[in-house]
Protein backbone atom coordinates (compact mmCIF):
# COMPACT_ATOMS: atom_id res chain seq x y z
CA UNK A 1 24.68 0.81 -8.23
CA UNK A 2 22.61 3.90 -7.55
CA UNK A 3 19.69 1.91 -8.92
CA UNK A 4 19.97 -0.75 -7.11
CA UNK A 5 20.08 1.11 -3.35
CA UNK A 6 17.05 2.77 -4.12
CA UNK A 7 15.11 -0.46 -4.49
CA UNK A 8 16.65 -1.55 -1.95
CA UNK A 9 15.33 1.36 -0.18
CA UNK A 10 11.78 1.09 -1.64
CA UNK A 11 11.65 -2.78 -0.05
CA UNK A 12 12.83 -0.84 3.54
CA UNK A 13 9.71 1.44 2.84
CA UNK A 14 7.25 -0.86 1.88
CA UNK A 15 7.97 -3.50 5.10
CA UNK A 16 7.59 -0.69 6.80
CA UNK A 17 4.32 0.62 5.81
CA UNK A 18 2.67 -2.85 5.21
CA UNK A 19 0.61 -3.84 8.15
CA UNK A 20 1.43 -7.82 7.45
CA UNK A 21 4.59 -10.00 6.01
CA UNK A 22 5.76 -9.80 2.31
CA UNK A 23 7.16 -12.36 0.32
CA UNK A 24 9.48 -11.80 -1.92
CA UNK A 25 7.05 -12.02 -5.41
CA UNK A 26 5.35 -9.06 -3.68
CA UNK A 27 9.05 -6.92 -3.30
CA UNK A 28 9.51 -8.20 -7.12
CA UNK A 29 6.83 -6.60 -8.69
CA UNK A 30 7.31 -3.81 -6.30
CA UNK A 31 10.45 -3.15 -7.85
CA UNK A 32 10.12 -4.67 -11.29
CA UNK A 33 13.27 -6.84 -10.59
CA UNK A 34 12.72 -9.81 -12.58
CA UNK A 35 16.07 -12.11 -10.26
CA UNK A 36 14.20 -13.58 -7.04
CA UNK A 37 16.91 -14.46 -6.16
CA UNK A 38 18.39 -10.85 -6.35
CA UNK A 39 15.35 -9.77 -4.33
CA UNK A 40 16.25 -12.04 -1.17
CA UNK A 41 19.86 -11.11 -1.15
CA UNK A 42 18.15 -7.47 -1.00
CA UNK A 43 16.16 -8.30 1.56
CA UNK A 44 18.93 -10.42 3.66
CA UNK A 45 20.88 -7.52 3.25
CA UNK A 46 18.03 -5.08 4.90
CA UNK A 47 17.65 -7.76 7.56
CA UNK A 48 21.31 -7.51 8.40
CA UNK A 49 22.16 -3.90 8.19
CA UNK A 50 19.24 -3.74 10.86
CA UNK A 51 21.02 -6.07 13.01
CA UNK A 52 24.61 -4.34 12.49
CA UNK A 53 23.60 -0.70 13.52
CA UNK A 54 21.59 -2.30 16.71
CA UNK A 55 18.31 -0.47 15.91
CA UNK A 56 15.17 -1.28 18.32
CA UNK A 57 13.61 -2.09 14.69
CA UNK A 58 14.47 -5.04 13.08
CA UNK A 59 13.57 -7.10 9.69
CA UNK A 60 12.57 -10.97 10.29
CA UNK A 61 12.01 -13.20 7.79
CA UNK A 62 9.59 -16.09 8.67
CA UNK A 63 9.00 -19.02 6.03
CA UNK A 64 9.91 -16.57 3.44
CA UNK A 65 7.73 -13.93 4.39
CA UNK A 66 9.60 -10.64 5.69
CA UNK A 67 8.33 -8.10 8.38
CA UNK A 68 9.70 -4.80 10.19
CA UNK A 69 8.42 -5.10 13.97
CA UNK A 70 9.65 -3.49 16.88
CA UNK A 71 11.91 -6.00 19.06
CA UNK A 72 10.49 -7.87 21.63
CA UNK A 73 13.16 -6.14 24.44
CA UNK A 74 11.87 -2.34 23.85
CA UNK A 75 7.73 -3.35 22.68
CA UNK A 76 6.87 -2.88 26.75
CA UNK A 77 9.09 -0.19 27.20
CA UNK A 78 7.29 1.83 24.80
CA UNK A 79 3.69 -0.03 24.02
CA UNK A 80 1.72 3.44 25.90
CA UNK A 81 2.44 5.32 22.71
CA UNK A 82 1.32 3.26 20.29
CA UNK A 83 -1.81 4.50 18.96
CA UNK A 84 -5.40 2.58 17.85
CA UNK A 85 -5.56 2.82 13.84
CA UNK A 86 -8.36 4.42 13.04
CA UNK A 87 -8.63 2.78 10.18
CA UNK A 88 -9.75 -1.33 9.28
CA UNK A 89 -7.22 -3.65 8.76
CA UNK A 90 -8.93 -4.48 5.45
CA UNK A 91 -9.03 -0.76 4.38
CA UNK A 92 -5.30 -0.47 5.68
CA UNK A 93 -4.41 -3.22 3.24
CA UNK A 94 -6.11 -2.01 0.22
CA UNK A 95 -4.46 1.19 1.70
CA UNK A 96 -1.15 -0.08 1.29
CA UNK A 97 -1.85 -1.73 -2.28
CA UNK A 98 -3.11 1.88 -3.52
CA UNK A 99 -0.14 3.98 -1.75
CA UNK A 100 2.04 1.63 -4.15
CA UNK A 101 -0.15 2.88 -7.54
CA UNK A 102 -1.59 6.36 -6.90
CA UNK A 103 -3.89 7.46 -9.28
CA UNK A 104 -5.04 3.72 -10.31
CA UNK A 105 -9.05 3.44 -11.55
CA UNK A 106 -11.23 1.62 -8.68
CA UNK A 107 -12.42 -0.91 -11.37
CA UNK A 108 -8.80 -1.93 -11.87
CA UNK A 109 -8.46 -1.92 -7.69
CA UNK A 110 -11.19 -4.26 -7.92
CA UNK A 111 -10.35 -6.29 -10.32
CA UNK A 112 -6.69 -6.88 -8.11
CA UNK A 113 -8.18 -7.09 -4.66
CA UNK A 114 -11.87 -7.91 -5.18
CA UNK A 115 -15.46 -6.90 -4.65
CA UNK A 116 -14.73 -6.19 -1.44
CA UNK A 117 -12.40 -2.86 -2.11
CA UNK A 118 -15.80 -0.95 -2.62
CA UNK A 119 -16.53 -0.43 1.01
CA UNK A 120 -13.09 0.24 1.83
CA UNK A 121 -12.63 2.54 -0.66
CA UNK A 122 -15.50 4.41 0.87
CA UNK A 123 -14.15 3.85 4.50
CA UNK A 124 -10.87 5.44 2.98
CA UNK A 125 -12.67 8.53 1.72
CA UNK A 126 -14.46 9.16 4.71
CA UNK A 127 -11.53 9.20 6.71
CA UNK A 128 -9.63 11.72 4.38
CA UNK A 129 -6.90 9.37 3.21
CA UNK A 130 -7.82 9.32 -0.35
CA UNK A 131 -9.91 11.19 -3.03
CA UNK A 132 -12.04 9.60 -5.85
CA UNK A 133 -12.32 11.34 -9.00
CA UNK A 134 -14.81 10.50 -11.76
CA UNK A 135 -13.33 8.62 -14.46
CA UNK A 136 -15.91 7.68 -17.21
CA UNK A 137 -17.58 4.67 -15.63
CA UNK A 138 -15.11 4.31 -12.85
CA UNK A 139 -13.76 6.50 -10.44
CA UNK A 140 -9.58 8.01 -10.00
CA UNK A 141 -8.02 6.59 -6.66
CA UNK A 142 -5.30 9.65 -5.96
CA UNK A 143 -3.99 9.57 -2.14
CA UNK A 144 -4.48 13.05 -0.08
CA UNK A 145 -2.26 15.06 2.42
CA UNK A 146 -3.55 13.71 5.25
CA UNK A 147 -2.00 10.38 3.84
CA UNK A 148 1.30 11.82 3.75
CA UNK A 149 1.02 13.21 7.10
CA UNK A 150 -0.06 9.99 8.72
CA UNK A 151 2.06 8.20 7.60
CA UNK A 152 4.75 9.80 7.04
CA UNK A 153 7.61 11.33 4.25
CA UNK A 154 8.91 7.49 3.68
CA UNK A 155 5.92 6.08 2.79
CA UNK A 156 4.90 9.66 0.91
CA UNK A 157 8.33 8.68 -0.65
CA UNK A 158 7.01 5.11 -1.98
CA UNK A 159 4.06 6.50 -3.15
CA UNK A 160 6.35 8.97 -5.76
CA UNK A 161 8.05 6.54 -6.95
CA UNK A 162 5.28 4.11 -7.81
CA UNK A 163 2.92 6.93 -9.36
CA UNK A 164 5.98 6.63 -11.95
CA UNK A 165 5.69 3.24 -12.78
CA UNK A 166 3.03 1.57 -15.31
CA UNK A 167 1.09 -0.46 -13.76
CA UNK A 168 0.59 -3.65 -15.68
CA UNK A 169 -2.51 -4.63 -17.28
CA UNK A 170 -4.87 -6.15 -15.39
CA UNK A 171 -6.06 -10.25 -16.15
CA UNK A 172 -9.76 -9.84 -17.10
CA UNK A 173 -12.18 -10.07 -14.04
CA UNK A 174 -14.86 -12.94 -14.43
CA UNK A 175 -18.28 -11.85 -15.06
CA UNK A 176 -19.70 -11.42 -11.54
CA UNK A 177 -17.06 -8.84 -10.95
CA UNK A 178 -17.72 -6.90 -13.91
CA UNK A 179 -21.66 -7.36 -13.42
CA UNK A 180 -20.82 -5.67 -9.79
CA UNK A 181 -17.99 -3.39 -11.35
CA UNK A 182 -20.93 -1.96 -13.52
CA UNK A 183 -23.70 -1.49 -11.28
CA UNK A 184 -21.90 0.01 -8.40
CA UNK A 185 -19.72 2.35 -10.29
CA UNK A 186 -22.73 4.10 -11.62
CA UNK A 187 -24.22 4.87 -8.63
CA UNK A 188 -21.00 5.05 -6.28
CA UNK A 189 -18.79 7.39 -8.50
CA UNK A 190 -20.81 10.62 -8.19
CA UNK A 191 -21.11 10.51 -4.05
CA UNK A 192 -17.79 9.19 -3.69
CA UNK A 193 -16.37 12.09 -5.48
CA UNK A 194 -18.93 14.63 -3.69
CA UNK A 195 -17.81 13.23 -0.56
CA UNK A 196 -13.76 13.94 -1.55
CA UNK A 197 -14.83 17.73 -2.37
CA UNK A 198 -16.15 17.98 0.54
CA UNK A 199 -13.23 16.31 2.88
CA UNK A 200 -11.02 18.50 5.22
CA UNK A 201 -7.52 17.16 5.42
């Protein structure tokens, strides 16, 4: 039973970090939990404890998809405090894929995500919220304090228990990918991890 709260917990965390919905494949290889259906009674049951304990926070699910927003009768109450991101919403959401496998290689990020993780990977360095560390050809993806502090001992939370999972091995990328994967690694690696050395957090 202990087992089982704490993924239920680590779905809580995640639809609370994740800047979009998640469907309920994503919360299954989140948690490794082969049972969809074990994952939406998880979920339901998230989406109804929020409901029970009358929270200004609640869980929806829509078409499938599930979401923690704030609701609708306290969002003008308290909208002055929310803050601009500083980061892109397409950094924030390879963000959120790396804060769930700390430590991965950037060719494997790529190889999930796309071609497209290179500039947000630098974006994400700049900013302080991760480090890159060479890796042979690639480059080490490891999130950084300021992370933790931005977003929070929750999501720090996730992030510990996912740098203890294996992640699984990745399909093969098709040849464009690992024509790209080749040429910018070689000349990205070394500044990207000059530019982590030199990052205050």
């Amino acid at each position: 039973m202990p087992a089982d709260i704490n993924e239920k917990r680590v779905i809580e965390a995640a639809l609370f970090i994740s800047p979009r919905e998640l469907t309920l494949q994503e919360m299954k290889q989140l948690t490794g939990i082969g049972a969809l259906g074990y994952i939406q009674k998880m979920a339901e049951e998230l989406v109804q404890e929020y409901k029970d304990k009358g929270s200004a926070i609640e869980i929806v699910n829509m078409d499938g998809k599930y979401s923690m927003r704030i609701k609708n009768d306290y969002v003008n109450r308290v909208k002055q405090f929310a803050q601009e991101t500083e980061i892109s919403k397409p950094a924030l959401r390879t963000l959120a894929y790396i804060s769930k496998h700390d430590g991965m290689l950037k060719s494997e990020l790529a190889r999930k995500i796309g071609a497209q993780i290179y500039d947000d990977v630098r974006e994400l360095v700049e900013k302080g919220f991760i480090k890159t560390h060479k890796a042979g050809r690639t480059a080490k993806i490891t999130l950084t304090e300021k992370f933790r502090t931005y977003f929070g001992d929750v999501k720090a939370n996730v992030v510990a228990q996912q740098a203890q999972q294996t992640i699984p091995t990745a399909t093969a990328a098709n040849s464009e990918e690992n024509t790209k994967e080749s040429k910018s690694e070689s000349t990205e690696s070394k500044s990207a991890e000059d530019e982590s050395q030199q990052m205050t957090l």
